[in-house]
C-alpha atoms as a PDB file:
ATOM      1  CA  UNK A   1      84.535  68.300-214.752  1.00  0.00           C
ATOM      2  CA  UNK A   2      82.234  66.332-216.473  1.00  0.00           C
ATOM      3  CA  UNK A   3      78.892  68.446-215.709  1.00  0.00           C
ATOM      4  CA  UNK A   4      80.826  70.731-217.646  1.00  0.00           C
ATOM      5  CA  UNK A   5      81.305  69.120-220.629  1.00  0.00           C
ATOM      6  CA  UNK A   6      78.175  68.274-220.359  1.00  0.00           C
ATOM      7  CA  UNK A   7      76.514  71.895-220.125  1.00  0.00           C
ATOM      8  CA  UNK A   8      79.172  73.506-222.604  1.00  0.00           C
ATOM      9  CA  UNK A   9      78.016  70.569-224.914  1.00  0.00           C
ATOM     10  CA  UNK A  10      73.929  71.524-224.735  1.00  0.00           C
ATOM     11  CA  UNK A  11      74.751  75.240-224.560  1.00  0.00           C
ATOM     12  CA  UNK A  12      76.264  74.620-227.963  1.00  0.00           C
ATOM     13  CA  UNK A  13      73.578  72.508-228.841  1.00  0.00           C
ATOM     14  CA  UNK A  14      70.993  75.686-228.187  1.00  0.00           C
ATOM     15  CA  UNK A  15      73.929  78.255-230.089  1.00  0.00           C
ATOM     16  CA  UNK A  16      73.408  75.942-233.028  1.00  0.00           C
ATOM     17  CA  UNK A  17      69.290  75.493-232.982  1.00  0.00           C
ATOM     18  CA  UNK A  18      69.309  79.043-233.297  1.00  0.00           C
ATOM     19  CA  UNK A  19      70.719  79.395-236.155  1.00  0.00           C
ATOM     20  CA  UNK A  20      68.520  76.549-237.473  1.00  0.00           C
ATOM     21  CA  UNK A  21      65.700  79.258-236.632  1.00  0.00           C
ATOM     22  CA  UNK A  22      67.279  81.900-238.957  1.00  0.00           C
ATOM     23  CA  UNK A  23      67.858  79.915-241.458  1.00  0.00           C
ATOM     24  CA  UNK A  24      64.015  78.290-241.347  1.00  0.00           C
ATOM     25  CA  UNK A  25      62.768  81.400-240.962  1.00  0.00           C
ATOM     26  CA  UNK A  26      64.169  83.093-243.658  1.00  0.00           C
ATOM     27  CA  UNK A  27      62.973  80.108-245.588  1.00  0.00           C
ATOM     28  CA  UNK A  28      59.988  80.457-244.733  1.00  0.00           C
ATOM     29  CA  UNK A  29      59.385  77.669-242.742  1.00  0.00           C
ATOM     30  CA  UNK A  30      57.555  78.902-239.662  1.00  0.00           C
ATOM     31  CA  UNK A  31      56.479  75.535-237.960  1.00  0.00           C
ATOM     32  CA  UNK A  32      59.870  74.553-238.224  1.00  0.00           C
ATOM     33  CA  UNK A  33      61.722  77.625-236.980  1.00  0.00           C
ATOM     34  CA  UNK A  34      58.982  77.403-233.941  1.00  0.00           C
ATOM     35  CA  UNK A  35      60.111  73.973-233.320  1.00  0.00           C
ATOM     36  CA  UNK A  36      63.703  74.808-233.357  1.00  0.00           C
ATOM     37  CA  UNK A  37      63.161  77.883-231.139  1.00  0.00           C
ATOM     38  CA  UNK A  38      61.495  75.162-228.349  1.00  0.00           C
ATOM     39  CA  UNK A  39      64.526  72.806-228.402  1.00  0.00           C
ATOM     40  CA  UNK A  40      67.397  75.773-228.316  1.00  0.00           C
ATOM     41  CA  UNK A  41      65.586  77.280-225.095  1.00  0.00           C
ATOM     42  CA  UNK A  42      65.207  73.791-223.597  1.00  0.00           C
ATOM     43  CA  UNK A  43      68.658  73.048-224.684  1.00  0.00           C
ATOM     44  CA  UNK A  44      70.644  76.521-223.326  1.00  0.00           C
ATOM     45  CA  UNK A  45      68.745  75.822-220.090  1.00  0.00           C
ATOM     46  CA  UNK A  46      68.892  72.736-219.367  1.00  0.00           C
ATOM     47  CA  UNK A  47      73.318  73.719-220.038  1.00  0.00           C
ATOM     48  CA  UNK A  48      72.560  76.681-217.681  1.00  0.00           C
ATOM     49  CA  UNK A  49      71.001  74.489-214.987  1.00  0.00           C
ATOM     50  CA  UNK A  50      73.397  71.904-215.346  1.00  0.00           C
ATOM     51  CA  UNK A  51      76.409  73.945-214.778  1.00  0.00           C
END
């Protein structure tokens, strides 16, 4: 059960990074959304993998 937790917690992690992206993106902060893109993909698969 734990694993689990564990995945639903970085899946989450990866829902909210994206939004960071929209919201540095429409900011115009490109670097930053690019960075935020990179941890919400390693974050929603490293969940995926986990689960």
């Amino acid at each position: 059960m734990t694993g689990n937790m564990i995945a639903i917690a970085m899946v989450f992690i990866g829902l909210f990074l994206i939004g960071g992206v929209f919201s540095l993106a429409r900011q115009g902060l490109k670097l930053g959304a690019a960075a935020c893109a990179v941890g919400a993909a390693l974050a929603i698969t490293a969940g995926v993998m986990w689960w």
